[in-house]
C-alpha atoms as a PDB file:
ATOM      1  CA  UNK A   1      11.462   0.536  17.391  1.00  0.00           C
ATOM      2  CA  UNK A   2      10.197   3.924  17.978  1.00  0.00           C
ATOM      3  CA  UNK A   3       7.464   5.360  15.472  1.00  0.00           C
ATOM      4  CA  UNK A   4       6.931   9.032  15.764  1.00  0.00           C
ATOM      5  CA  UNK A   5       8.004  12.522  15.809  1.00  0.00           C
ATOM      6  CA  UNK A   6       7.098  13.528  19.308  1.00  0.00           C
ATOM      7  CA  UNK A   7       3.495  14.431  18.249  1.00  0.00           C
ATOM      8  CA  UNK A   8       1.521  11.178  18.189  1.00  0.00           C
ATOM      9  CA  UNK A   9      -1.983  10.785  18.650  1.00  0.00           C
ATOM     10  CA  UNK A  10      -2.641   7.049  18.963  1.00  0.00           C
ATOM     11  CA  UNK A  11      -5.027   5.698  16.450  1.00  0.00           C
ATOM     12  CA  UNK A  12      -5.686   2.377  14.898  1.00  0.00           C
ATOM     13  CA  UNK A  13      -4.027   2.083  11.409  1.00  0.00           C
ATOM     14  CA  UNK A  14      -6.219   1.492   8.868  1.00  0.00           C
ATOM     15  CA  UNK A  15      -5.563  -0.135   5.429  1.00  0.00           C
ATOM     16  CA  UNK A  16      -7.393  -0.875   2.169  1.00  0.00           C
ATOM     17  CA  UNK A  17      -5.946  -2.212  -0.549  1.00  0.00           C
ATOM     18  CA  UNK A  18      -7.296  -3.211  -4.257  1.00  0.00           C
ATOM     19  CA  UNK A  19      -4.995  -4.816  -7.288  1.00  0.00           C
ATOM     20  CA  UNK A  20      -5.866  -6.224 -10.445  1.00  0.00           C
ATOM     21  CA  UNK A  21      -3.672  -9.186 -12.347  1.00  0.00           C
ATOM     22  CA  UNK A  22      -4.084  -9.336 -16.167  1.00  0.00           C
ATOM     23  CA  UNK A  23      -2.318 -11.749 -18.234  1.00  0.00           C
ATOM     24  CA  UNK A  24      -1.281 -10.299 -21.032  1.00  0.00           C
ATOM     25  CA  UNK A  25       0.486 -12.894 -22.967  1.00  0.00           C
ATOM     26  CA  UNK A  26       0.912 -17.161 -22.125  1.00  0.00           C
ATOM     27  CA  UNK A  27       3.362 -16.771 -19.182  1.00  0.00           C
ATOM     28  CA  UNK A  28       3.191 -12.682 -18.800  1.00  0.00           C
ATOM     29  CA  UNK A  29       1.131 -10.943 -16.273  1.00  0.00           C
ATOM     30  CA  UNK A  30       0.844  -7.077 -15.289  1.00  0.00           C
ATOM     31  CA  UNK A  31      -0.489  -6.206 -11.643  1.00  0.00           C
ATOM     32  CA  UNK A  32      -1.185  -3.008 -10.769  1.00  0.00           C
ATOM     33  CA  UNK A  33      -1.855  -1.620  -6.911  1.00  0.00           C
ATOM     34  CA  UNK A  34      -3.606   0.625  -4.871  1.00  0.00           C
ATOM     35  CA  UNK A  35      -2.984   1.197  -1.190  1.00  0.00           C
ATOM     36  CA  UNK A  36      -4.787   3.813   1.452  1.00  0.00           C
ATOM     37  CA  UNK A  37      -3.706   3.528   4.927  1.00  0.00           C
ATOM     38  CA  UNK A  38      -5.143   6.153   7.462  1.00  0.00           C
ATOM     39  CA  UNK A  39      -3.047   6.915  10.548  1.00  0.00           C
ATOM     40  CA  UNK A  40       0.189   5.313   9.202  1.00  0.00           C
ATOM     41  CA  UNK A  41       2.445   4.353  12.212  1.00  0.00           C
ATOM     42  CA  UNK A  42      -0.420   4.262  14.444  1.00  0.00           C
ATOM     43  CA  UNK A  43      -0.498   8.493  14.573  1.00  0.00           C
ATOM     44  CA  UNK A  44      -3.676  10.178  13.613  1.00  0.00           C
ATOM     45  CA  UNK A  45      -1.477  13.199  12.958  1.00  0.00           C
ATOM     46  CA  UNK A  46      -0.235  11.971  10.212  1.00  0.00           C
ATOM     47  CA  UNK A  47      -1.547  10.522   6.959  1.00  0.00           C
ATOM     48  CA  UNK A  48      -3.451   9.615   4.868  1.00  0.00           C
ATOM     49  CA  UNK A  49      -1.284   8.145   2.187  1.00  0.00           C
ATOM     50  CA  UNK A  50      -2.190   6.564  -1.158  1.00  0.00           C
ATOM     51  CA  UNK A  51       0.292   4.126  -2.335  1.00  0.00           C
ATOM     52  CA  UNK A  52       0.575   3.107  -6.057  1.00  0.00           C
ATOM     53  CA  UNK A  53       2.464  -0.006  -7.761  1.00  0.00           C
ATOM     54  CA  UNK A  54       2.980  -2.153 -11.094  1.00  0.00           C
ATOM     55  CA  UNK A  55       4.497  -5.378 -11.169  1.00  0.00           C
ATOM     56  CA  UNK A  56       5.357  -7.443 -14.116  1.00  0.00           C
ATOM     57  CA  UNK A  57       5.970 -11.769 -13.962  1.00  0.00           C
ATOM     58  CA  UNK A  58       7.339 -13.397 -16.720  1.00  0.00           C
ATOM     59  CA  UNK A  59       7.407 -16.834 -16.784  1.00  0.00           C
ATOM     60  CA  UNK A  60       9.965 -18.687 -19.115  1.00  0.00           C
END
């Protein structure tokens, strides 16, 4: 697969990541997410990006 725009500057991709799981109910958790990654693809031209989620499980 190619990764790049014709402008890459090879670096090593780096990631952190932190999340926290609270159970809100018997059977019900929330998650939510945080993600950095520096040089995404590899390409210290590029970046950084901050990623953000939420994520529900229900168990019945």
């Amino acid at each position: 697969m190619f990764i790049g725009d014709g402008k890459l500057s090879y670096r090593n991709e780096q990631i952190f990541e932190s999340f926290y799981s609270l159970n809100i109910m018997k059977g019900a958790y929330l998650s939510a997410d945080y993600q950095r990654i520096a040089n995404p693809g590899y390409n210290s031209a590029r970046g950084p990006v901050n990623f953000f989620g939420l994520r529900a499980h229900i168990e019945l």
